[in-house]
PDB file of N, CA and C in Angstrom:
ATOM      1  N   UNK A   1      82.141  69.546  73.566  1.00  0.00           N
ATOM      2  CA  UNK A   1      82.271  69.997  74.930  1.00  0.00           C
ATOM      3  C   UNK A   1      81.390  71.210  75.217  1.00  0.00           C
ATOM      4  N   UNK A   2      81.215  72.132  74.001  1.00  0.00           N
ATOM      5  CA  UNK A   2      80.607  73.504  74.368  1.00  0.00           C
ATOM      6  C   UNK A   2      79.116  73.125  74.620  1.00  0.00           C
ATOM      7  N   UNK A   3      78.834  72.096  73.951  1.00  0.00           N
ATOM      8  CA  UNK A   3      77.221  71.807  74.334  1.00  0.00           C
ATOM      9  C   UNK A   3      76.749  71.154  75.711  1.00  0.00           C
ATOM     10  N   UNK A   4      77.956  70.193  76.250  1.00  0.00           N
ATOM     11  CA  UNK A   4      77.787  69.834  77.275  1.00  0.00           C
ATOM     12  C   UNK A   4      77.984  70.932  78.527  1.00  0.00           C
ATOM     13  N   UNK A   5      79.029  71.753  78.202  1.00  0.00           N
ATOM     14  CA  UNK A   5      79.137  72.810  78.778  1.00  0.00           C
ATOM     15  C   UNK A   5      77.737  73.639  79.261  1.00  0.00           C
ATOM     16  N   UNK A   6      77.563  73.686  78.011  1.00  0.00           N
ATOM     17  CA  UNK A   6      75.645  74.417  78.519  1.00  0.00           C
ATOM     18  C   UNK A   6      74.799  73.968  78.886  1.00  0.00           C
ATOM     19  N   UNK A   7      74.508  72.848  78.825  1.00  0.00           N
ATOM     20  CA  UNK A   7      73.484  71.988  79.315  1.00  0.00           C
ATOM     21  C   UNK A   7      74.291  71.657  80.828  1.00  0.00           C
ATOM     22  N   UNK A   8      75.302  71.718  81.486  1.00  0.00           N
ATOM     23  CA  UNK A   8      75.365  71.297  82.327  1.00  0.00           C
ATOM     24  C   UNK A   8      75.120  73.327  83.354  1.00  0.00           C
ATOM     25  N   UNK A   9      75.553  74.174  82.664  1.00  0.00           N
ATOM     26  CA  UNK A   9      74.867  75.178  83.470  1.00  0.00           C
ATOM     27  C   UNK A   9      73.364  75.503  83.472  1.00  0.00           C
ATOM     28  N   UNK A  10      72.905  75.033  82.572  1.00  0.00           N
ATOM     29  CA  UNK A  10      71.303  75.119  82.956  1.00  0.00           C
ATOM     30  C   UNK A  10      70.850  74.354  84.367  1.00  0.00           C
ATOM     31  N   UNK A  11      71.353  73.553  84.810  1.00  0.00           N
ATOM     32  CA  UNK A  11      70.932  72.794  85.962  1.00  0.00           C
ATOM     33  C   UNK A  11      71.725  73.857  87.555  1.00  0.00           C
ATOM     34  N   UNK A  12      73.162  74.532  87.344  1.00  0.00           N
ATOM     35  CA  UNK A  12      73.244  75.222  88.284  1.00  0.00           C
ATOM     36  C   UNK A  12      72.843  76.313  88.777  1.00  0.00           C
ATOM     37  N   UNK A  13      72.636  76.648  89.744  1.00  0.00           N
ATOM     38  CA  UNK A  13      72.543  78.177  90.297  1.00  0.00           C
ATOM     39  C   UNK A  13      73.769  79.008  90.858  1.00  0.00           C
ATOM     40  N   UNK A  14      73.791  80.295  90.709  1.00  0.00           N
ATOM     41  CA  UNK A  14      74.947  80.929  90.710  1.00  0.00           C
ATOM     42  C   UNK A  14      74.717  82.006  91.860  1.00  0.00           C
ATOM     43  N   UNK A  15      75.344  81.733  92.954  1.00  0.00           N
ATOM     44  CA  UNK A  15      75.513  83.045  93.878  1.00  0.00           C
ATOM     45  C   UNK A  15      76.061  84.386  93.473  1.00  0.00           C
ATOM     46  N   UNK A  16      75.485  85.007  93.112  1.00  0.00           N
ATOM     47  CA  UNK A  16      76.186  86.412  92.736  1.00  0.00           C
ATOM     48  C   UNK A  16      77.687  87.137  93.043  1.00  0.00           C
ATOM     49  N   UNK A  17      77.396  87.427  94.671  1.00  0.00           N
ATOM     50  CA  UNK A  17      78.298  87.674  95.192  1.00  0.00           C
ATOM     51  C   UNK A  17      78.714  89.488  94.837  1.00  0.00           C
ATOM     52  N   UNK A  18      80.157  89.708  94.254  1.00  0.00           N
ATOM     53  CA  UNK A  18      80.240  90.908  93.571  1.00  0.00           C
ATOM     54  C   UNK A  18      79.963  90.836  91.795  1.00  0.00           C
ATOM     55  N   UNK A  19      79.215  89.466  91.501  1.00  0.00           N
ATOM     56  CA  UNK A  19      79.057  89.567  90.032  1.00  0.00           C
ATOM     57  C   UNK A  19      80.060  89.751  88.957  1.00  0.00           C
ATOM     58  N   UNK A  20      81.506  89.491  89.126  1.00  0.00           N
ATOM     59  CA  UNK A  20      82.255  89.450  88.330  1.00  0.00           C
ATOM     60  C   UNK A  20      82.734  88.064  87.604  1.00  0.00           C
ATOM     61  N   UNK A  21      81.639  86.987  88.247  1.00  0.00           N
ATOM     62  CA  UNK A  21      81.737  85.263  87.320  1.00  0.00           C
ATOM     63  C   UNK A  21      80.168  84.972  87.288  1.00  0.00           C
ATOM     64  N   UNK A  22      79.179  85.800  87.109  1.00  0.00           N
ATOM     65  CA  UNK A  22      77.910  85.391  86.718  1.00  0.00           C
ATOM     66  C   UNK A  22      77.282  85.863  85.835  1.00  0.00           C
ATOM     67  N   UNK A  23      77.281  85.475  84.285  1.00  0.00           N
ATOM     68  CA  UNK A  23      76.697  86.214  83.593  1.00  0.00           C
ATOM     69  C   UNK A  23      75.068  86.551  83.221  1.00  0.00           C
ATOM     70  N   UNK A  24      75.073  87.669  83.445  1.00  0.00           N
ATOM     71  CA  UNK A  24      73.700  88.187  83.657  1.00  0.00           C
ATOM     72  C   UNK A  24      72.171  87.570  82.633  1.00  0.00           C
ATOM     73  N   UNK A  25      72.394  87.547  81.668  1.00  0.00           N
ATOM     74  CA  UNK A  25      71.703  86.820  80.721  1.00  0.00           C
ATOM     75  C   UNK A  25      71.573  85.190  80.594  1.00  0.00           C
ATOM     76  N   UNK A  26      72.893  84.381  80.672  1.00  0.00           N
ATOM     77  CA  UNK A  26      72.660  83.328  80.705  1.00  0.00           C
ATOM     78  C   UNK A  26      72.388  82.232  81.512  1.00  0.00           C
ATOM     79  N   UNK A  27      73.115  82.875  82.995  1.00  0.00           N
ATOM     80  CA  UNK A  27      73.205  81.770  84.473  1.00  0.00           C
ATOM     81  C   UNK A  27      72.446  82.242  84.753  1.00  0.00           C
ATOM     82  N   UNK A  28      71.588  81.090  85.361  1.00  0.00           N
ATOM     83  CA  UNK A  28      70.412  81.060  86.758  1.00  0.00           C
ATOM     84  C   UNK A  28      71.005  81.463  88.015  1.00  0.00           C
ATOM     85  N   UNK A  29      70.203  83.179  88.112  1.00  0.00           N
ATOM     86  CA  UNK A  29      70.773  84.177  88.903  1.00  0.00           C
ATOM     87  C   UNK A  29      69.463  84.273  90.165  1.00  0.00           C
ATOM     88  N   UNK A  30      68.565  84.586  89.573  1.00  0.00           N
ATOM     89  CA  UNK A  30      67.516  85.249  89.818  1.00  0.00           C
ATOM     90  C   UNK A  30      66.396  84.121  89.327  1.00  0.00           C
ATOM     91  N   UNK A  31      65.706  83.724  89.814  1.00  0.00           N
ATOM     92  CA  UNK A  31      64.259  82.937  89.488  1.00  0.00           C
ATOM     93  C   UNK A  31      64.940  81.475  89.510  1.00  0.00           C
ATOM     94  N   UNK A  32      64.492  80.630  88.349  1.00  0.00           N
ATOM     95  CA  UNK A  32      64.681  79.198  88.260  1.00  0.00           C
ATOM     96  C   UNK A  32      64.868  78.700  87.029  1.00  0.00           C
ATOM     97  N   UNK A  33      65.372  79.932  85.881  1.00  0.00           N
ATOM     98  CA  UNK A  33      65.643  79.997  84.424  1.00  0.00           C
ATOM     99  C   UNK A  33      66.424  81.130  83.952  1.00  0.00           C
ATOM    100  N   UNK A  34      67.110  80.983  83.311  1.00  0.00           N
ATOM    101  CA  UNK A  34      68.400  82.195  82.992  1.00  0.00           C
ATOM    102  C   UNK A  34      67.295  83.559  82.287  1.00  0.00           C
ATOM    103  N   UNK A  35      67.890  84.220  82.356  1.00  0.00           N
ATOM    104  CA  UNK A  35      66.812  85.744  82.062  1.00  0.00           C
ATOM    105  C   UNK A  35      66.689  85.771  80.586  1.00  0.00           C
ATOM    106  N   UNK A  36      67.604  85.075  79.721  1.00  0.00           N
ATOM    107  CA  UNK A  36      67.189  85.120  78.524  1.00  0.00           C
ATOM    108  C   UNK A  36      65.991  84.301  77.754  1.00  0.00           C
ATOM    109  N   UNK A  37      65.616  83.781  78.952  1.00  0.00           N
ATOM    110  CA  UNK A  37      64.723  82.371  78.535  1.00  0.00           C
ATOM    111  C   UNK A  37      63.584  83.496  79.061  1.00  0.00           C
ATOM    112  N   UNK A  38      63.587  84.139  80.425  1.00  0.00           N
ATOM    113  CA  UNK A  38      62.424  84.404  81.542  1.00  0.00           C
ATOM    114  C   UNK A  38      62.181  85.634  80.392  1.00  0.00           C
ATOM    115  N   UNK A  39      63.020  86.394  79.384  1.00  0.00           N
ATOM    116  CA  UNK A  39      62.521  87.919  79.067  1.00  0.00           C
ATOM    117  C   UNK A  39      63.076  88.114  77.789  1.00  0.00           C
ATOM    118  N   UNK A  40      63.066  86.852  76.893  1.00  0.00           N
ATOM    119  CA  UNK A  40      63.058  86.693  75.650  1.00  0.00           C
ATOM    120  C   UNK A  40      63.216  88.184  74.893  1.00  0.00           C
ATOM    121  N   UNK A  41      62.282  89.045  74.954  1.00  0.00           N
ATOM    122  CA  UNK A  41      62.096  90.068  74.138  1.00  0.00           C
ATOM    123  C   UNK A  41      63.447  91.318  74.252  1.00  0.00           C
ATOM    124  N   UNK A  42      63.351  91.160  75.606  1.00  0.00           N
ATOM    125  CA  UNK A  42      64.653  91.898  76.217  1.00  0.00           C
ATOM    126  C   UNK A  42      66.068  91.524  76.092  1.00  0.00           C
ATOM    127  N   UNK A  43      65.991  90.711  76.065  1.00  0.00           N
ATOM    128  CA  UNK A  43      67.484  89.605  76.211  1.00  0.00           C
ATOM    129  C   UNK A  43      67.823  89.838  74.224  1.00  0.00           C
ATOM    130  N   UNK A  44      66.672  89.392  73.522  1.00  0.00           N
ATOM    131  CA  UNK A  44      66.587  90.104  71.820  1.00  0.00           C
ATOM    132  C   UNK A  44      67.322  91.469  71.558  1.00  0.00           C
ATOM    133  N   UNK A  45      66.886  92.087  72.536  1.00  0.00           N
ATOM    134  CA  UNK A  45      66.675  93.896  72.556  1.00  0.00           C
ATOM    135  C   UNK A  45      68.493  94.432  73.016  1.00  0.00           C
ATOM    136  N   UNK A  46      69.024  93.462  73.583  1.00  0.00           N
ATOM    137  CA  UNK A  46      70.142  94.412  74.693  1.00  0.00           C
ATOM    138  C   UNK A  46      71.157  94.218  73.784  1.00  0.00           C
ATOM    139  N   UNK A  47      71.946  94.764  74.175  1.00  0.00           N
ATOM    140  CA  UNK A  47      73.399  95.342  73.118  1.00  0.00           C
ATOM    141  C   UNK A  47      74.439  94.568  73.416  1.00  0.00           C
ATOM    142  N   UNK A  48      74.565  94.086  74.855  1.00  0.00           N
ATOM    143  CA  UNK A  48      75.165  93.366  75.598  1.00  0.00           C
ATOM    144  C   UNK A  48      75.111  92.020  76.369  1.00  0.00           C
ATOM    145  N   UNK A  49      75.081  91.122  75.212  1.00  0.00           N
ATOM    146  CA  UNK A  49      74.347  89.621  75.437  1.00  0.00           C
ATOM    147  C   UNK A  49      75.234  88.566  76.483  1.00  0.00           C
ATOM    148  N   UNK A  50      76.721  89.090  76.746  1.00  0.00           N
ATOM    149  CA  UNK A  50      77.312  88.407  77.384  1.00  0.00           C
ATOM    150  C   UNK A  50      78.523  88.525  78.097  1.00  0.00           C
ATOM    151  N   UNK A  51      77.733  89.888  78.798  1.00  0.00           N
ATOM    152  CA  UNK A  51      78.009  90.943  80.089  1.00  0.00           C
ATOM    153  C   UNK A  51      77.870  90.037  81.066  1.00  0.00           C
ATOM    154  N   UNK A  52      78.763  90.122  82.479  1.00  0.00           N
ATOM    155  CA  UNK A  52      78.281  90.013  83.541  1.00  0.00           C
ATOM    156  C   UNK A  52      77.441  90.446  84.353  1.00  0.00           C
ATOM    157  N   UNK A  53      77.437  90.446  86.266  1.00  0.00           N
ATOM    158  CA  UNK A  53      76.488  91.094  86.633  1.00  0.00           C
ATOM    159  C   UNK A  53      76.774  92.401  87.055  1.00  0.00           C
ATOM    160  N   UNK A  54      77.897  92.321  87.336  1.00  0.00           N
ATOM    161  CA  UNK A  54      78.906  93.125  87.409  1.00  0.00           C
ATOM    162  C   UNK A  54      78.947  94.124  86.368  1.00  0.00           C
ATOM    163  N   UNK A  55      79.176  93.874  85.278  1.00  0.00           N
ATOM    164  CA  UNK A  55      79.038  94.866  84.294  1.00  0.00           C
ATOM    165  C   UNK A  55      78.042  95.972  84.064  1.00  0.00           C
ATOM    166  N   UNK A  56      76.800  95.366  84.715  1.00  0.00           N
ATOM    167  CA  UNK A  56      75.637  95.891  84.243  1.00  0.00           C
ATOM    168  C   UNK A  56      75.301  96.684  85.385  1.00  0.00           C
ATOM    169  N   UNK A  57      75.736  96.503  87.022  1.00  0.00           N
ATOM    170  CA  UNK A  57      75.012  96.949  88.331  1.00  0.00           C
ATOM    171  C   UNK A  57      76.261  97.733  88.771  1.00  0.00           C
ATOM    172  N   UNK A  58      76.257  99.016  89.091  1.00  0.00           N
ATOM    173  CA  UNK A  58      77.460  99.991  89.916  1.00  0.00           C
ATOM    174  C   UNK A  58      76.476 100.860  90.716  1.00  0.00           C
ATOM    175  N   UNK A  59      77.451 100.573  91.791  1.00  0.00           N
ATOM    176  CA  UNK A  59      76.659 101.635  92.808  1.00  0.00           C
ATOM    177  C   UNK A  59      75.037 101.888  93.034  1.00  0.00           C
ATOM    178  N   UNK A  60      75.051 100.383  93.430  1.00  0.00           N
ATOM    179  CA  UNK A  60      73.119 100.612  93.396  1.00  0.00           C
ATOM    180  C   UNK A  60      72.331 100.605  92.309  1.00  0.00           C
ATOM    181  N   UNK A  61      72.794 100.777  91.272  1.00  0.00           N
ATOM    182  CA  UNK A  61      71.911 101.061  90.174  1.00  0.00           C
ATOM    183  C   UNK A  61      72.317 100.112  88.814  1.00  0.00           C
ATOM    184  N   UNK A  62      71.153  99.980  88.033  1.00  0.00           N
ATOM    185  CA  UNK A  62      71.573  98.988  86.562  1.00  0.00           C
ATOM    186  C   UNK A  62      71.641  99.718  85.592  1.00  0.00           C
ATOM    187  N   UNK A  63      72.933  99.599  84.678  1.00  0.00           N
ATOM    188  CA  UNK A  63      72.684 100.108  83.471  1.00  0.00           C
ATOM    189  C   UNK A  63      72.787  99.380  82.521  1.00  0.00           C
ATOM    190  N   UNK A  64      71.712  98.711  81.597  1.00  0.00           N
ATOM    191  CA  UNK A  64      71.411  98.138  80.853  1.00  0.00           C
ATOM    192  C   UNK A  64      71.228  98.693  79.340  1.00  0.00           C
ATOM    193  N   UNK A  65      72.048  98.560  78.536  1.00  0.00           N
ATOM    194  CA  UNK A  65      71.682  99.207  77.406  1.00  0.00           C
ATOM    195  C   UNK A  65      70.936  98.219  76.203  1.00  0.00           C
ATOM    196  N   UNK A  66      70.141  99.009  75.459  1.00  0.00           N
ATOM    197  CA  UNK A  66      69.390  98.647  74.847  1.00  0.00           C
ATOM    198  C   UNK A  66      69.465  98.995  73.420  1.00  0.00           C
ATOM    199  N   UNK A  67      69.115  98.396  72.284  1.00  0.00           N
ATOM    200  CA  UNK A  67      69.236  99.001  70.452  1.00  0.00           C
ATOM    201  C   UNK A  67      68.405  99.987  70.562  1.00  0.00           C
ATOM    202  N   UNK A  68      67.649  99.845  71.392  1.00  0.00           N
ATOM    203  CA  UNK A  68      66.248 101.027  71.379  1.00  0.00           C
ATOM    204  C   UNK A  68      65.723 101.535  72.696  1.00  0.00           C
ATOM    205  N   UNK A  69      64.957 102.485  72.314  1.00  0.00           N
ATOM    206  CA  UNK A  69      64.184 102.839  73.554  1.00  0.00           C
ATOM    207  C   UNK A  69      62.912 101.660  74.191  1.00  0.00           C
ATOM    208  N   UNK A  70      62.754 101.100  75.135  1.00  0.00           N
ATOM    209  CA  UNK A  70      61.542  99.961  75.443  1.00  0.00           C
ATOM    210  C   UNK A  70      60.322 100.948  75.546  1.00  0.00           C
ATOM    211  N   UNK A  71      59.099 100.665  75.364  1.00  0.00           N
ATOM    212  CA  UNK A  71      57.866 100.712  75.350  1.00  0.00           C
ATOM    213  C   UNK A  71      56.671 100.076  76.578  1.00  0.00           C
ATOM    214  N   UNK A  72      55.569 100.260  76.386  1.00  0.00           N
ATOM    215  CA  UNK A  72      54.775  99.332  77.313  1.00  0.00           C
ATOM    216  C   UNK A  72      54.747  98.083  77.064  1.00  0.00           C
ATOM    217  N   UNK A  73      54.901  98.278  75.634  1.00  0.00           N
ATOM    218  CA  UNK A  73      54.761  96.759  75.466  1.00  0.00           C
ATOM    219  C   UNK A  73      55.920  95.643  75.688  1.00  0.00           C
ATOM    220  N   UNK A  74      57.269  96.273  75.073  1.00  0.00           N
ATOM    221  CA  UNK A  74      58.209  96.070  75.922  1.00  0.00           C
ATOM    222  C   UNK A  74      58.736  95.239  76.815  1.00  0.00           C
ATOM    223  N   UNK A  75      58.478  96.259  78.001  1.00  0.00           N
ATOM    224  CA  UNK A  75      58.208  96.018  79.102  1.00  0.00           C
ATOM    225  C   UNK A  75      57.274  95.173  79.814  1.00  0.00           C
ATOM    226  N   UNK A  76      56.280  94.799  79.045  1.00  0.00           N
ATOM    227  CA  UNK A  76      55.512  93.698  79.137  1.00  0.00           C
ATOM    228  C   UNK A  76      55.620  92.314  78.767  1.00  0.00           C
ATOM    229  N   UNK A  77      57.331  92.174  78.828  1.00  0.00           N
ATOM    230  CA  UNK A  77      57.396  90.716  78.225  1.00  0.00           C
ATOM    231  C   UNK A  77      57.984  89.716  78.853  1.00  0.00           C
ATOM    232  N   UNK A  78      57.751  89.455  80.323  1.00  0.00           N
ATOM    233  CA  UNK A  78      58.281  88.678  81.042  1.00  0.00           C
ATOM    234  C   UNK A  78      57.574  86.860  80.738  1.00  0.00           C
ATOM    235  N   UNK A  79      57.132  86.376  81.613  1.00  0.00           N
ATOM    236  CA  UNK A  79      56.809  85.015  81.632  1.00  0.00           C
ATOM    237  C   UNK A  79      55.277  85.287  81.660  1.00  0.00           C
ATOM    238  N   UNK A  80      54.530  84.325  80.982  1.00  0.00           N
ATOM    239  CA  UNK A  80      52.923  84.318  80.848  1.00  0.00           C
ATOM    240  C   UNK A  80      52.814  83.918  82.186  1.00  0.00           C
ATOM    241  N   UNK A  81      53.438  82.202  82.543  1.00  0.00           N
ATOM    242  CA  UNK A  81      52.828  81.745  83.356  1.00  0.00           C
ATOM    243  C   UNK A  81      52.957  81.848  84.760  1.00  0.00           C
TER     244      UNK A  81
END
């Protein structure tokens, strides 16, 4: 079931809303691929793999924690294409 489970959220998209049933890393939130796919390096990097959106966004602002400090390079690791 857990596999069908996932393969059947890769095909949905998730309205945000107040972000307390969309998890930030894995549901297609933002773009047309879950962020762990779109920012590989980052999604590697975060402390918190299966946080909501909610968890991560208060009052305007994101706090995202990380094992480390990010870099240029980093930060340079979204999608080639």
């Amino acid at each position: 079931m857990n596999k069908i489970k996932h393969g059947f959220s890769w095909g949905a998209v998730f309205e945000v809303k107040d972000g307390k049933s969309t998890r930030f890393w894995e549901d297609v939130w933002r773009g047309d691929i879950p962020l762990k796919i779109a920012y590989p390096k980052l999604y590697e990097l975060c402390n918190d793999k299966t946080r909501l959106v909610s968890d991560f966004y208060d009052d305007g602002e994101w706090y995202i924690s990380f094992r480390r400090s990010l870099g240029g390079q980093t930060l340079n690791c979204g999608r080639t294409s």
